[in-house]
N, C-alpha and C. Protein backbone atom coordinates (compact mmCIF):
# COMPACT_ATOMS: atom_id res chain seq x y z
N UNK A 1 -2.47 31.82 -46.11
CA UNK A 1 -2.07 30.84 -45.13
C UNK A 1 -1.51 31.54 -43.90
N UNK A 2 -1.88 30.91 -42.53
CA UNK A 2 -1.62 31.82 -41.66
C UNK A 2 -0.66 31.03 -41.10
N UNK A 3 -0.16 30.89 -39.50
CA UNK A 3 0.54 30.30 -38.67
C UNK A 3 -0.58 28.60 -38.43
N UNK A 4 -1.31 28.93 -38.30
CA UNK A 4 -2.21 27.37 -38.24
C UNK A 4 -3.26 27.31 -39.18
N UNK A 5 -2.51 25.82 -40.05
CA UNK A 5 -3.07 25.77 -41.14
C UNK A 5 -4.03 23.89 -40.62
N UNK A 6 -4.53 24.16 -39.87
CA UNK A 6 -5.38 23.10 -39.59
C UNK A 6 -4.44 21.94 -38.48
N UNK A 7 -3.39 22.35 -38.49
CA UNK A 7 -2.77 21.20 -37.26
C UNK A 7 -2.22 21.97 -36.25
N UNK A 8 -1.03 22.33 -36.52
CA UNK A 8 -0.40 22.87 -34.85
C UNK A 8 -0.21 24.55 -35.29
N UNK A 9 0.38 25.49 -34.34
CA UNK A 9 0.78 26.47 -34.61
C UNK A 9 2.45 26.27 -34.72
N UNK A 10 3.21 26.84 -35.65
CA UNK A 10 4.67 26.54 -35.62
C UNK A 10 5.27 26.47 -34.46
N UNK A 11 6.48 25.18 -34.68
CA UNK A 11 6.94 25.23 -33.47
C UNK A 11 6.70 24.42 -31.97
N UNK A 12 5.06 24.58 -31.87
CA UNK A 12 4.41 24.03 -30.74
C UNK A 12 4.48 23.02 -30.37
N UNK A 13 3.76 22.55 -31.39
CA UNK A 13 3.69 20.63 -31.05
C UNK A 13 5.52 19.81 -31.14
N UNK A 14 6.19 20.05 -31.53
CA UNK A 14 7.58 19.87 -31.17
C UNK A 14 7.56 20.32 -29.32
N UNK A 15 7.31 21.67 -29.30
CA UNK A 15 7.52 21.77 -28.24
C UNK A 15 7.08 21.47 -26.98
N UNK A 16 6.04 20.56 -27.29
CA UNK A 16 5.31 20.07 -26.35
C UNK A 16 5.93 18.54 -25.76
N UNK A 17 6.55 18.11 -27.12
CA UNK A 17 6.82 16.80 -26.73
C UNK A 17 8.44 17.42 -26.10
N UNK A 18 9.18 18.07 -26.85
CA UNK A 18 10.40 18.39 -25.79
C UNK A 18 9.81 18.53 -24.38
N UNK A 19 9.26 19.61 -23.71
CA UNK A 19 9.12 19.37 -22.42
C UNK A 19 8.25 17.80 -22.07
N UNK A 20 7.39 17.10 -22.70
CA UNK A 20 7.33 15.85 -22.12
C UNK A 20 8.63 14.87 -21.63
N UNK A 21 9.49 14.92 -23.08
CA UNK A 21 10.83 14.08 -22.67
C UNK A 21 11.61 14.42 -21.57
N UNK A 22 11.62 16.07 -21.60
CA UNK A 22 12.49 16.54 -20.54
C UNK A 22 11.45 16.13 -19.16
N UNK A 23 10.47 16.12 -19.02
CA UNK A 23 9.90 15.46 -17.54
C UNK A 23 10.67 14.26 -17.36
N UNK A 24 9.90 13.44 -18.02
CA UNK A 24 9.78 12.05 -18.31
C UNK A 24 11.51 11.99 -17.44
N UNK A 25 12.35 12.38 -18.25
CA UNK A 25 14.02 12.05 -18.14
C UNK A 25 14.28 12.81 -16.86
N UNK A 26 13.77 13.70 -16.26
CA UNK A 26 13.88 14.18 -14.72
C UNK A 26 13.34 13.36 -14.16
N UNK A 27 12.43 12.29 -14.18
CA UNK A 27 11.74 11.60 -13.34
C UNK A 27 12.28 10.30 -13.32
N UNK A 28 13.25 10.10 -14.44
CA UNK A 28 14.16 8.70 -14.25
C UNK A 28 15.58 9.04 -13.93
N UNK A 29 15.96 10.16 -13.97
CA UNK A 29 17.11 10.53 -13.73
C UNK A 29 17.54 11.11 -12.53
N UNK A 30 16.22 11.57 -11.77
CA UNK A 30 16.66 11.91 -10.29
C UNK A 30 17.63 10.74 -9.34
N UNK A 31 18.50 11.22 -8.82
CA UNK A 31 19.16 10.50 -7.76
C UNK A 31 18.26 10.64 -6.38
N UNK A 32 18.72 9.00 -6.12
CA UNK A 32 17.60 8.60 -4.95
C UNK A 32 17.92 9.09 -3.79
N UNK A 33 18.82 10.20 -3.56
CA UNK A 33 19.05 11.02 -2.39
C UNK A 33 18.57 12.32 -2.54
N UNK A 34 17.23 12.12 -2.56
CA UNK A 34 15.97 13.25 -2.68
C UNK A 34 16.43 13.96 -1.10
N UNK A 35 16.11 14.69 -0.59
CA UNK A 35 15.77 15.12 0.92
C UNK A 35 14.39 15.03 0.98
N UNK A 36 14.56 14.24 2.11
CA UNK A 36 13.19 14.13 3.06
C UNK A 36 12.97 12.70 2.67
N UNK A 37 14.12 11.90 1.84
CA UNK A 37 13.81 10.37 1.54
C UNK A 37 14.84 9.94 2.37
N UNK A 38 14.91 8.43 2.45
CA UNK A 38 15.39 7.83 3.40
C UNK A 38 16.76 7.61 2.34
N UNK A 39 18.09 7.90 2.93
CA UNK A 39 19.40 7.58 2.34
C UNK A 39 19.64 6.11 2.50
N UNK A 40 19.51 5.62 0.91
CA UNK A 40 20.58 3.95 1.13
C UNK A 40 21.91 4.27 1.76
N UNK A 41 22.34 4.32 3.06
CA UNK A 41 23.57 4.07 2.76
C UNK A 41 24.41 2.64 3.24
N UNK A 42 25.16 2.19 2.39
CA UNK A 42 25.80 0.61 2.37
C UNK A 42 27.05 0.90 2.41
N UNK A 43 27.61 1.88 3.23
CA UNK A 43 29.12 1.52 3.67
C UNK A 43 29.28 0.65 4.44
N UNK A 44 30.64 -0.27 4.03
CA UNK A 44 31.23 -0.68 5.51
C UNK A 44 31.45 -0.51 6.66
N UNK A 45 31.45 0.78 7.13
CA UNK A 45 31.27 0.95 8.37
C UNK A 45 29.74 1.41 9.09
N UNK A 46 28.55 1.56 7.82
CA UNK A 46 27.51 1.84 8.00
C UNK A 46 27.18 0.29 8.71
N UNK A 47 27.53 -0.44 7.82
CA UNK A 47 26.84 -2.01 8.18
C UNK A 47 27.78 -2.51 9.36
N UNK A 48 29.19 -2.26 9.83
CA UNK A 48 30.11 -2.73 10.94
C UNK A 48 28.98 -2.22 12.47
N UNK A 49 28.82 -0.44 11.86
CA UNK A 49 27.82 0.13 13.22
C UNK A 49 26.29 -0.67 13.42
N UNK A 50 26.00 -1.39 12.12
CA UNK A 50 24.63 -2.56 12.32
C UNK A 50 24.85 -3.34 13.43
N UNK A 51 26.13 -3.83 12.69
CA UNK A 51 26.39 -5.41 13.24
C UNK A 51 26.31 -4.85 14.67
N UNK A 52 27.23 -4.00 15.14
CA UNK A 52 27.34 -3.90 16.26
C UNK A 52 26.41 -3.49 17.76
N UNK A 53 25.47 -2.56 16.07
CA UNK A 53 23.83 -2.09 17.75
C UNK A 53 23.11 -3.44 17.63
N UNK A 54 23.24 -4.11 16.61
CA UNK A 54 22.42 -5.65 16.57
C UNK A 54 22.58 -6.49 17.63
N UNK A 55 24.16 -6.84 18.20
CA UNK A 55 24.80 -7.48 19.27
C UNK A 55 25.23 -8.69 18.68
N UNK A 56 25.66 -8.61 16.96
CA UNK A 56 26.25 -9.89 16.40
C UNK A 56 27.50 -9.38 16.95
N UNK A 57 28.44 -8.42 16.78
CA UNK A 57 29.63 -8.35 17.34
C UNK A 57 29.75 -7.46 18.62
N UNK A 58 31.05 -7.49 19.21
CA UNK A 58 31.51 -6.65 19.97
C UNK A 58 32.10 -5.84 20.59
N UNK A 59 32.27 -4.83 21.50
CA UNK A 59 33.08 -3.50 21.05
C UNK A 59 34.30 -3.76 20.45
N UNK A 60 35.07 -4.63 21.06
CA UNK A 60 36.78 -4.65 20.76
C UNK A 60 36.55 -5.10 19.42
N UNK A 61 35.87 -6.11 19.01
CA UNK A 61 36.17 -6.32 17.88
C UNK A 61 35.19 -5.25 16.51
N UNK A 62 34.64 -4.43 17.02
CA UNK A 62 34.37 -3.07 16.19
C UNK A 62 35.32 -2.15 16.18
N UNK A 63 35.97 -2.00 17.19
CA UNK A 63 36.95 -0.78 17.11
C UNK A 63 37.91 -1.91 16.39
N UNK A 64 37.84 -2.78 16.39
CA UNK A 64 39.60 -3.58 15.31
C UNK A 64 39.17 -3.94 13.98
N UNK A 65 37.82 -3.90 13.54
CA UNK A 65 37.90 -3.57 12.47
C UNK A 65 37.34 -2.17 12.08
N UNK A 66 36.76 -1.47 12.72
CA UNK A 66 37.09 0.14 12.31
C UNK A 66 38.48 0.25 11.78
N UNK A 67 39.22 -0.04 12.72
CA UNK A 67 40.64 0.50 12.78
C UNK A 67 41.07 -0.24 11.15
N UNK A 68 40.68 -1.07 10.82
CA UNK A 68 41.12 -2.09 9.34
C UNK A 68 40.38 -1.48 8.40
N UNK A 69 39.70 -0.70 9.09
CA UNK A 69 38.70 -0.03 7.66
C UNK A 69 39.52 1.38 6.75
N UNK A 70 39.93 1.80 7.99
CA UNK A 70 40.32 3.45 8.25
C UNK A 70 41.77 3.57 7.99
């Protein structure tokens, strides 16, 4: 009887599926702040600087709630 007795060689086929899982779990486990992807970012003052290039609000009242943020 040698190392392959008609199915895998020792070892292998285990090890094949370890590196599958380990992909698999890098590919659900990456955080979505890849570089070169677009950053969610949802701070409050991310969305205050919206409001404000939008023209729902206006300066004074951005700098007074900056100032409530900070």
């Amino acid at each position: 009887m040698g190392l392959y007795d008609g199915y895998h060689f020792v070892g292998i086929h285990f090890a094949w599926w370890l590196i599958w899982v380990v992909i698999i779990f890098w590919i659900f486990a990456t955080p979505y702040n890849i570089p070169g992807q677009r950053a969610k970012n949802r701070s409050a003052l991310h969305l205050l600087k919206k409001r404000l290039t939008s023209g729902q609000i206006n300066k004074e009242e951005f700098l007074e709630k900056r100032k409530l943020l900070q």
